[in-house]
Structures are given as C-alpha cells and as structure tokens.
Protein backbone atom coordinates (compact mmCIF):
# COMPACT_ATOMS: atom_id res chain seq x y z
CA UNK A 1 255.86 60.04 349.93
CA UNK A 2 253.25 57.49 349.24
CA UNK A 3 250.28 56.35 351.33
CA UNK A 4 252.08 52.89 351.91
CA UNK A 5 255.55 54.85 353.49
CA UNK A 6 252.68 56.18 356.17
CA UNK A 7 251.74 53.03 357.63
CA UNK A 8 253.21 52.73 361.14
CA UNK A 9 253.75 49.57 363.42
CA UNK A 10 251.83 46.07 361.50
CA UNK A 11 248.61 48.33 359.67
CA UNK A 12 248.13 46.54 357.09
CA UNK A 13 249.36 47.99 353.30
CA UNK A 14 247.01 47.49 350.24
CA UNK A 15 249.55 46.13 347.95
CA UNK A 16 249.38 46.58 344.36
CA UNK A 17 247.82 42.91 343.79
CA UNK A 18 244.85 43.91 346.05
CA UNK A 19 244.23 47.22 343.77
CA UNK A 20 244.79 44.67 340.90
CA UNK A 21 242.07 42.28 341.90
CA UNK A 22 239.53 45.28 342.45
CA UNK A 23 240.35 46.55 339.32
CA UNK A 24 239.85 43.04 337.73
CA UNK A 25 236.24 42.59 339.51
CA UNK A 26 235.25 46.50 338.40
CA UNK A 27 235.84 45.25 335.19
CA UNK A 28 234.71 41.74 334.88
CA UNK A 29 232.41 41.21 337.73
CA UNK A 30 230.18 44.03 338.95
CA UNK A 31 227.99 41.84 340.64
CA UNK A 32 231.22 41.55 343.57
CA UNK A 33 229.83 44.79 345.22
CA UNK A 34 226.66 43.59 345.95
CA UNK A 35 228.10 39.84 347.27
CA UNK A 36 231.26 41.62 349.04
CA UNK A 37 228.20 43.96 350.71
CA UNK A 38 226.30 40.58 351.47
CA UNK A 39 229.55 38.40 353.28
CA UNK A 40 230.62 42.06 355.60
CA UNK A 41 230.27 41.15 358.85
CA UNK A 42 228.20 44.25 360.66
CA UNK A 43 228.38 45.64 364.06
CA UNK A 44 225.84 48.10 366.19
CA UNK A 45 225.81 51.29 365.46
CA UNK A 46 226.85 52.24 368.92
CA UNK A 47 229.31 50.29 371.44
CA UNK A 48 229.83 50.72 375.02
CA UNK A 49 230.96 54.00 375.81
CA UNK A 50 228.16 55.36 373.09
CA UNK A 51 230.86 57.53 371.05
CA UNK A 52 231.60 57.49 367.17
CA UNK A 53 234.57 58.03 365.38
CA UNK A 54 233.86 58.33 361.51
CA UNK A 55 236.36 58.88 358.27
CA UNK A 56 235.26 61.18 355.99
CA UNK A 57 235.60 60.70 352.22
CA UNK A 58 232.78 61.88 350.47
CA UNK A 59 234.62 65.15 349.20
CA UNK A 60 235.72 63.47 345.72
CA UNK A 61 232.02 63.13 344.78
CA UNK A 62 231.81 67.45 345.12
CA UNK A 63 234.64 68.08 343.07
CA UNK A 64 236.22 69.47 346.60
CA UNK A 65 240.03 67.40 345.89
CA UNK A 66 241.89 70.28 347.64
CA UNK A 67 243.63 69.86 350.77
CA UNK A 68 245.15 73.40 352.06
CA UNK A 69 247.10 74.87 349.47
CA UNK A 70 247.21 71.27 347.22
CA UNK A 71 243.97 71.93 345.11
CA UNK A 72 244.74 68.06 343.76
CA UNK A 73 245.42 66.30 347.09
CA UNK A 74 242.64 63.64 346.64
CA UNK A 75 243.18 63.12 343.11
CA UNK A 76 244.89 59.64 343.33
CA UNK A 77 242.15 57.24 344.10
CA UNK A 78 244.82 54.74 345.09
CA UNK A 79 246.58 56.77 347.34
CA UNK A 80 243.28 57.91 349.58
CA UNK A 81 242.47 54.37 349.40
CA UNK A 82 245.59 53.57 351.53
CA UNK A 83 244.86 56.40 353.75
CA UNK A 84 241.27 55.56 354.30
CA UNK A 85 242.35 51.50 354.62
CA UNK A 86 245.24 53.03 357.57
CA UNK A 87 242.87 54.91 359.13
CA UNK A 88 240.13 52.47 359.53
CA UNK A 89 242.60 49.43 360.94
CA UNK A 90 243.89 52.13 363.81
CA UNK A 91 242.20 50.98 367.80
CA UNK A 92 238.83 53.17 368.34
CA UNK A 93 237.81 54.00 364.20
CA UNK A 94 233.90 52.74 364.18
CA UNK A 95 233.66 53.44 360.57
CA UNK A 96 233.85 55.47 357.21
CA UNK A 97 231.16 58.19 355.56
CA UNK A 98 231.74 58.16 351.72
CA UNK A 99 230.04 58.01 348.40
CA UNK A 100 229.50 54.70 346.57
CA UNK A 101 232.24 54.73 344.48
CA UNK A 102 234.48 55.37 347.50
CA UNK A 103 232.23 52.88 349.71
CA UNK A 104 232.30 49.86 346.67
CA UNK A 105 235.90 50.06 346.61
CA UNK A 106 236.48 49.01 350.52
CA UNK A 107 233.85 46.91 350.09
CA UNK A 108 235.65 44.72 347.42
CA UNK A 109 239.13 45.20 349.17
CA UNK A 110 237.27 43.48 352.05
CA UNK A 111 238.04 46.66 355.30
CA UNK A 112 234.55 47.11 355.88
CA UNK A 113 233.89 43.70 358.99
CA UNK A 114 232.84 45.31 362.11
CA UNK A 115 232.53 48.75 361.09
CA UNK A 116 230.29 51.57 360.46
CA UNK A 117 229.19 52.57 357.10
CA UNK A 118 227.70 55.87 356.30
CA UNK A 119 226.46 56.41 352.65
CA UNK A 120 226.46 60.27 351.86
CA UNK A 121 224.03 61.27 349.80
CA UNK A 122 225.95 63.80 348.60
CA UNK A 123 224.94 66.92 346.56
CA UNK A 124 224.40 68.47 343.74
CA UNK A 125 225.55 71.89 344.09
CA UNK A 126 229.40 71.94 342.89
CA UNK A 127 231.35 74.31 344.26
CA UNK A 128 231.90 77.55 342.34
CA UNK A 129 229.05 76.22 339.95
CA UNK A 130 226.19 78.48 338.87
CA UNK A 131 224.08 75.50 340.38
CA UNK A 132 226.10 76.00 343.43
CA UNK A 133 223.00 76.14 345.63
CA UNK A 134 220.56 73.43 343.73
CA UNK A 135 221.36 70.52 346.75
CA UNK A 136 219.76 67.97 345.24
CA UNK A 137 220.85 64.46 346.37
CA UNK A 138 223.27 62.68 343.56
CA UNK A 139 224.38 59.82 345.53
CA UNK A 140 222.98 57.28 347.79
CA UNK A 141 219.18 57.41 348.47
CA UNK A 142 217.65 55.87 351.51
CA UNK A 143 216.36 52.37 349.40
CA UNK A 144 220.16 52.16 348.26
CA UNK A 145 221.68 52.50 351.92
CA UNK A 146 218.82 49.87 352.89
CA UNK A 147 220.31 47.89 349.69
CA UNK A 148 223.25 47.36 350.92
CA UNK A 149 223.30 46.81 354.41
CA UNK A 150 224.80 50.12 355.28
CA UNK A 151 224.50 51.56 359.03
CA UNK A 152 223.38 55.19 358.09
CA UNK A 153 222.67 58.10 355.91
CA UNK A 154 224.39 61.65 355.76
CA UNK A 155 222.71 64.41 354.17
CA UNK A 156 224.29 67.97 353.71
CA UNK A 157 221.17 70.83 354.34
CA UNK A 158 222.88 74.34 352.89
CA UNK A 159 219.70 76.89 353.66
CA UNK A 160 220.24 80.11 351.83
CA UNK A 161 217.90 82.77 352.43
CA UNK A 162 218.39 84.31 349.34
CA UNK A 163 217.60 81.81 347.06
CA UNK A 164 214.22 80.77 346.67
CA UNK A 165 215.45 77.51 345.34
CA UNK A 166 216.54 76.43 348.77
CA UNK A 167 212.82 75.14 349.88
CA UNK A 168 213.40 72.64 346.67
CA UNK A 169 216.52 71.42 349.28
CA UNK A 170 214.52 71.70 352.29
CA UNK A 171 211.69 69.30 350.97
CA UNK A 172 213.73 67.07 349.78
CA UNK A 173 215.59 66.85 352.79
CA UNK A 174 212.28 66.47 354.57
CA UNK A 175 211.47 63.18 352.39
CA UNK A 176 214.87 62.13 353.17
CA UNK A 177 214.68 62.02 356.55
CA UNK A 178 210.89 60.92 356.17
CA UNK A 179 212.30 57.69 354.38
CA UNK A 180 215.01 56.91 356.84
CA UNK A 181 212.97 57.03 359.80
CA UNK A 182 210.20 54.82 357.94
CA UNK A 183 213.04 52.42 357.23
CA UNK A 184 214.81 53.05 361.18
CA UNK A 185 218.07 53.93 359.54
CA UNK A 186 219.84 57.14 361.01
CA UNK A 187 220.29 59.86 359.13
CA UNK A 188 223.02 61.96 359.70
CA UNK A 189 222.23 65.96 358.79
CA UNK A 190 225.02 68.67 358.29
CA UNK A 191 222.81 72.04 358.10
CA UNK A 192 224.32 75.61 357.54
CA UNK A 193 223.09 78.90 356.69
CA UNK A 194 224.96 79.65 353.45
CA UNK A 195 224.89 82.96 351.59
CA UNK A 196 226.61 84.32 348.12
CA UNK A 197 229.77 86.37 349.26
CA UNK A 198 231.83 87.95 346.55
CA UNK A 199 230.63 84.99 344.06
CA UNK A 200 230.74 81.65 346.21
CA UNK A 201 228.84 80.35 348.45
CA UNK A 202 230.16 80.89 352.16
CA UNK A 203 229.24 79.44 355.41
CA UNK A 204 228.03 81.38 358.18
CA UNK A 205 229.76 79.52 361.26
CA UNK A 206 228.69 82.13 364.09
CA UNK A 207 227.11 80.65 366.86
CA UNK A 208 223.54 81.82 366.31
CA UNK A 209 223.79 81.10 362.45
CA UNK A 210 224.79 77.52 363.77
CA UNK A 211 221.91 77.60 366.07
CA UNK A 212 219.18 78.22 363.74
CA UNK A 213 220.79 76.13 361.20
CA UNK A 214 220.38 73.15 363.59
CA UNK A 215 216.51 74.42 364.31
CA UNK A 216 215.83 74.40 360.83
CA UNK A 217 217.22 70.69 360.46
CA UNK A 218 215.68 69.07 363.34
CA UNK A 219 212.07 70.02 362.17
CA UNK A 220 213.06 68.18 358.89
CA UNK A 221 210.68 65.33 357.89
CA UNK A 222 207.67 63.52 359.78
CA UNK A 223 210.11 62.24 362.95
CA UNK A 224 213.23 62.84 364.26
CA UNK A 225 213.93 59.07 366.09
CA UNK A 226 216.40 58.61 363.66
CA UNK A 227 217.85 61.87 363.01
CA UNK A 228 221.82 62.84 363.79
CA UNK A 229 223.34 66.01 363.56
CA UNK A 230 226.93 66.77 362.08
CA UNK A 231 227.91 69.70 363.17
CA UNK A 232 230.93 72.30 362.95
CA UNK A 233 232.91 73.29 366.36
CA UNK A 234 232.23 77.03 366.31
CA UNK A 235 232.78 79.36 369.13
CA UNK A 236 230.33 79.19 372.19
CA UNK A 237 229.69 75.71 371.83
CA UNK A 238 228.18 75.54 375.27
CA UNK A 239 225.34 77.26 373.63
CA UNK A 240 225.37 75.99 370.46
CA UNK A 241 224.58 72.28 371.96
CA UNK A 242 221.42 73.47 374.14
CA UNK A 243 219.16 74.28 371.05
CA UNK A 244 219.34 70.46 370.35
CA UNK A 245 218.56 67.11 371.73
CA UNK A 246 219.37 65.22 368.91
CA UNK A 247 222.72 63.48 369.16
CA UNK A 248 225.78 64.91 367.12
CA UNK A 249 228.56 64.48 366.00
CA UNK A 250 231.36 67.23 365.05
CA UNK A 251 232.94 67.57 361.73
CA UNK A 252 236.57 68.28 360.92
CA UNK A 253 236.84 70.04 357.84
CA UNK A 254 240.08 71.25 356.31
CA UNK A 255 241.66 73.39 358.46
CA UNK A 256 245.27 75.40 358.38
CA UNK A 257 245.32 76.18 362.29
CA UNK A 258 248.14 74.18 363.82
CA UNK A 259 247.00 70.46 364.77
CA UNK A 260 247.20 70.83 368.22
CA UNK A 261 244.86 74.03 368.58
CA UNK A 262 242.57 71.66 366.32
CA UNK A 263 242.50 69.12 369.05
CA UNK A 264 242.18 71.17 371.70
CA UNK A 265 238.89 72.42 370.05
CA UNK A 266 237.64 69.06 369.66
CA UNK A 267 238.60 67.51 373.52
CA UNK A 268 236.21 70.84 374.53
CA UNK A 269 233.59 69.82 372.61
CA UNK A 270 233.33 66.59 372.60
CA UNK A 271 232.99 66.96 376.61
CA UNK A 272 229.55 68.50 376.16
CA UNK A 273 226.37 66.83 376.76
CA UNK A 274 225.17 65.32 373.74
CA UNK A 275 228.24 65.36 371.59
CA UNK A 276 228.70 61.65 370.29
CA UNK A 277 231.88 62.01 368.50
CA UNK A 278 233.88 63.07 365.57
CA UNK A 279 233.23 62.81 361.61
CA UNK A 280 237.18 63.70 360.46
CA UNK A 281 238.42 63.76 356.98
CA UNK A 282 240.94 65.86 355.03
CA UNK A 283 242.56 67.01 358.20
CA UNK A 284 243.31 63.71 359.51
CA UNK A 285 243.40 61.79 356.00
CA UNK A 286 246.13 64.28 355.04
CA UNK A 287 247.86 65.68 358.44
CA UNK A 288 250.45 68.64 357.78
CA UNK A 289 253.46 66.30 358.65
CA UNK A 290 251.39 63.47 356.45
CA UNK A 291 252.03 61.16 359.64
CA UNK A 292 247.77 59.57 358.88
CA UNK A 293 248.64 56.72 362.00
CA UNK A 294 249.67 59.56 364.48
CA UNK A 295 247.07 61.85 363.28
CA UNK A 296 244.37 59.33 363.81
CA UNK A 297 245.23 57.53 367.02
CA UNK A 298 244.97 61.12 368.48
CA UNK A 299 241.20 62.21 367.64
CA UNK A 300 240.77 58.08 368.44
CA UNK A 301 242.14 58.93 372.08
CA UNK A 302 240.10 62.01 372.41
CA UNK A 303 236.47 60.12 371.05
CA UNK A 304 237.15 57.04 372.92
CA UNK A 305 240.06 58.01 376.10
CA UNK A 306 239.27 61.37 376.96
CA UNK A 307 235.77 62.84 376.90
CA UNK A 308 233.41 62.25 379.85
CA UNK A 309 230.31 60.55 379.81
CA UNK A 310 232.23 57.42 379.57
CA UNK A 311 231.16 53.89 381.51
CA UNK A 312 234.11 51.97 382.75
CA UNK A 313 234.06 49.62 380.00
CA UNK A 314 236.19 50.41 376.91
CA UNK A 315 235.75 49.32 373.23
CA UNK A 316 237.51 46.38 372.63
CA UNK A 317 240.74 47.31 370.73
CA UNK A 318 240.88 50.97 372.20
CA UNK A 319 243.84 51.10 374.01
C-alpha cells in the first residue's frame, strides 16, 4: 500500500507532478530553498493551551531506516514524504523535527505555513559504527537554523561513562546551547546515559539513569532560557519530571508494544507538570495497521483534548 492509499477524508495527496516540480527545482534551481524558506508564513512557537505536537523525521540522516522488523521502512523518500505531508495537514500537528534534506523538501512542496520547524542537528555517531559514540553535530548548526527562519534546534546528548570521548560531545553540546540562547532560539536536548552492551551502544532508560541524564543536560552551556528537553516515557515518571524545570517534551521512538498500551503511556505523562507535549515519529509515521490519519489524530487528541493544564480556549483547527 502506498502513502497516497493512507490519506483519509480531503488530506491533501502529493501527486506525482508536485514530486516532479521539486525534483525539477533540486536540479535546476537550488536557490528555491532559501526563497520557499523566505515566502513560509511562521507562527509562535507556542499557542493557547501551551502544548506541542512535533513529527519526527530526522532518523534517515543516522542511517536508522528500520521500522520494527522492516530494516528498510524509510527508504523511499517519496513515500515518507506523503506520510510526513498527511501527518502535518491532520487538526492539532504544530510542526515537524527533521534534517535539511528532509526539511528543504517540505519547504519546496510548500507544507511548512503556520507550523513549527525544528532543525536536528543530528549526529555523528552511526549506529553499529566504530565511531558509534563520536556525537559530533553533522547537520544543522545554530547560524543555519537562524538562516532559515526555523523555530528551534534539537540536539541528541548520548553521555557514556566509558568513553573518554564523550566530554568532546558534552562541550560541544555546551556551545550549542551557548549559541542558541545568544541567538533566543530553543534548543531542544534528548540526553541519555549510553553504555557498550554486547557491541552496540544501548540506552539506559531506568528512571534514575533518566534522571541524571536530564541533570547532566540542563547544566549544558552558559543559560538555560532557551533550553527544552526531549525526553523518553520511562517508568516512574512522577519522579523523573521533578529533577527538572525545564519544559519537555516526550519522544516516541519505535516501539512493538500494542498501540493502545503506547497511548496509554503517553495520556499519563503528558498529565504531569511540565510535560509540553509529544515529539512522535516512526510509530505514528508507520502505525502497525499503516492507518498514519488514525494514528495521528489520536496522539493529536491526547496533546491538545486530553491532558490537563489546559485554558478553555482550543487551537484553532483542533477539534
């Protein structure tokens, strides 16, 4: 099934003369990124109720194309663009996180007006690599999100303990976040404590892991007035959120638990104090029953419908 047999309802589809006019101006005209980044039309960062909803795409740019058990899910750049183009014309999406490659394509297909672009900065340690723990940034850089009128930054901070070449990441990060707070553009930071575990690089996702992940990250850089976290939903998330008052948002990752145990983790943590909302991709990019509409008017309704904290007046579109 393609992306296009997806689309529910009137969304619109990026037919094959859209794809043939980007490919014309990739070609012919590279100077169409920078005007189609010049004519978007740009909103605030936050809207009434103060929650975010954010696309993922910036796995690509890792070499990370799985999805479950399909190691080449995300290997038809045509076919996430339809996804990501679906996904940001549902009620209640504020916006996409990707890579510039990713990012210049909506840009010339024209679905970026009134939403929120993050630029990942990406990184530079490839999974299964030898490098697999040398972070340093390979995308966007703060001047470049400035460039082009993005809304924020996301930075990835893996801290191994371990490897010695992990202060490398963490001074790097530090100017990173040093840069976006001299230029008052939010930077978004996804910290973990990562260790080598039978050859790869693995996660530690218990709760104080989390927590001193997120101490490490907040003392990033020479202020924190612009710094976001991105964080995992782990267990005791009641805890988790009261060694931080930054704002966060929670990530999605790829997940094989059934969809609705993956919601019902989100609604409980996005009803904490502090949690902003959700940074989804694979799992709602690529549902299990592929249904992208369904999949993303549901984390839409729990950002935007469900979670407290909420004045009486709701986002214009959300439903």
């Amino acid at each position: 099934m393609s992306a296009a047999d997806l689309i529910r309802g009137d969304a619109p589809v990026i037919g094959e003369d859209a794809f043939g006019r980007l490919r014309r101006l990739r070609h012919s005209e590279p100077g169409a990124v920078a005007a189609a980044f010049a004519a978007r039309a740009r909103r605030p960062l936050v809207r009434d109720d103060g929650r975010l909803f954010i696309v993922a795409a910036d796995h690509p740019a890792r070499g990370a194309l799985g999805v479950r058990a399909d190691g080449m899910a995300m290997a038809d750049r045509y076919d996430l663009l339809e996804r990501l183009a679906l996904a940001l014309s549902r009620p209640g999406v504020d916006g996409v996180l990707g890579t510039p490659d990713i990012i210049d394509d909506l840009a010339l297909l024209g679905v970026l007006d009134d939403k929120i672009v993050v630029g990942s900065m990406n990184r530079g340690g490839l999974r299964g690599s030898v490098f697999e723990m040398d972070d340093r940034n390979t995308a966007y850089d703060v001047p470049a999100v400035v460039r082009d009128g993005l809304d924020a930054a996301k930075l990835l901070v893996r801290v191994n303990l371990e490897d010695a070449g992990t202060v490398l990441t963490l001074e790097r990060s530090a100017a990173a976040v040093s840069a976006s707070a001299a230029a008052e553009l939010p930077i978004m930071l996804e910290p973990f404590l990562s260790s080598w575990k039978d050859g790869r690089i693995v996660n530690d996702l218990t709760p104080d892991a989390v927590i001193n992940s997120i101490a490490i990250a907040a003392g990033l850089g020479t202020s924190s007035a612009y710094t976001w976290l991105k964080m995992p939903v782990v267990r005791e998330m009641e805890r988790v959120m009261a060694a931080t008052t930054l704002p966060t948002l929670l990530l999605g990752g790829d997940t094989d638990a059934a969809p609705e145990e993956t919601y019902a983790s989100w609604d409980a943590a996005l009803r904490l104090p502090g949690v902003h909302g959700l940074v989804v991709g694979r799992t709602l990019l690529y549902p299990q029953d592929d249904d992208v509409a369904q999949a993303v008017d549901i984390a839409s309704a729990l950002v935007h419908g469900s979670a407290p904290h909420r004045t009486s007046s709701t986002p214009e579109g959300i439903r």
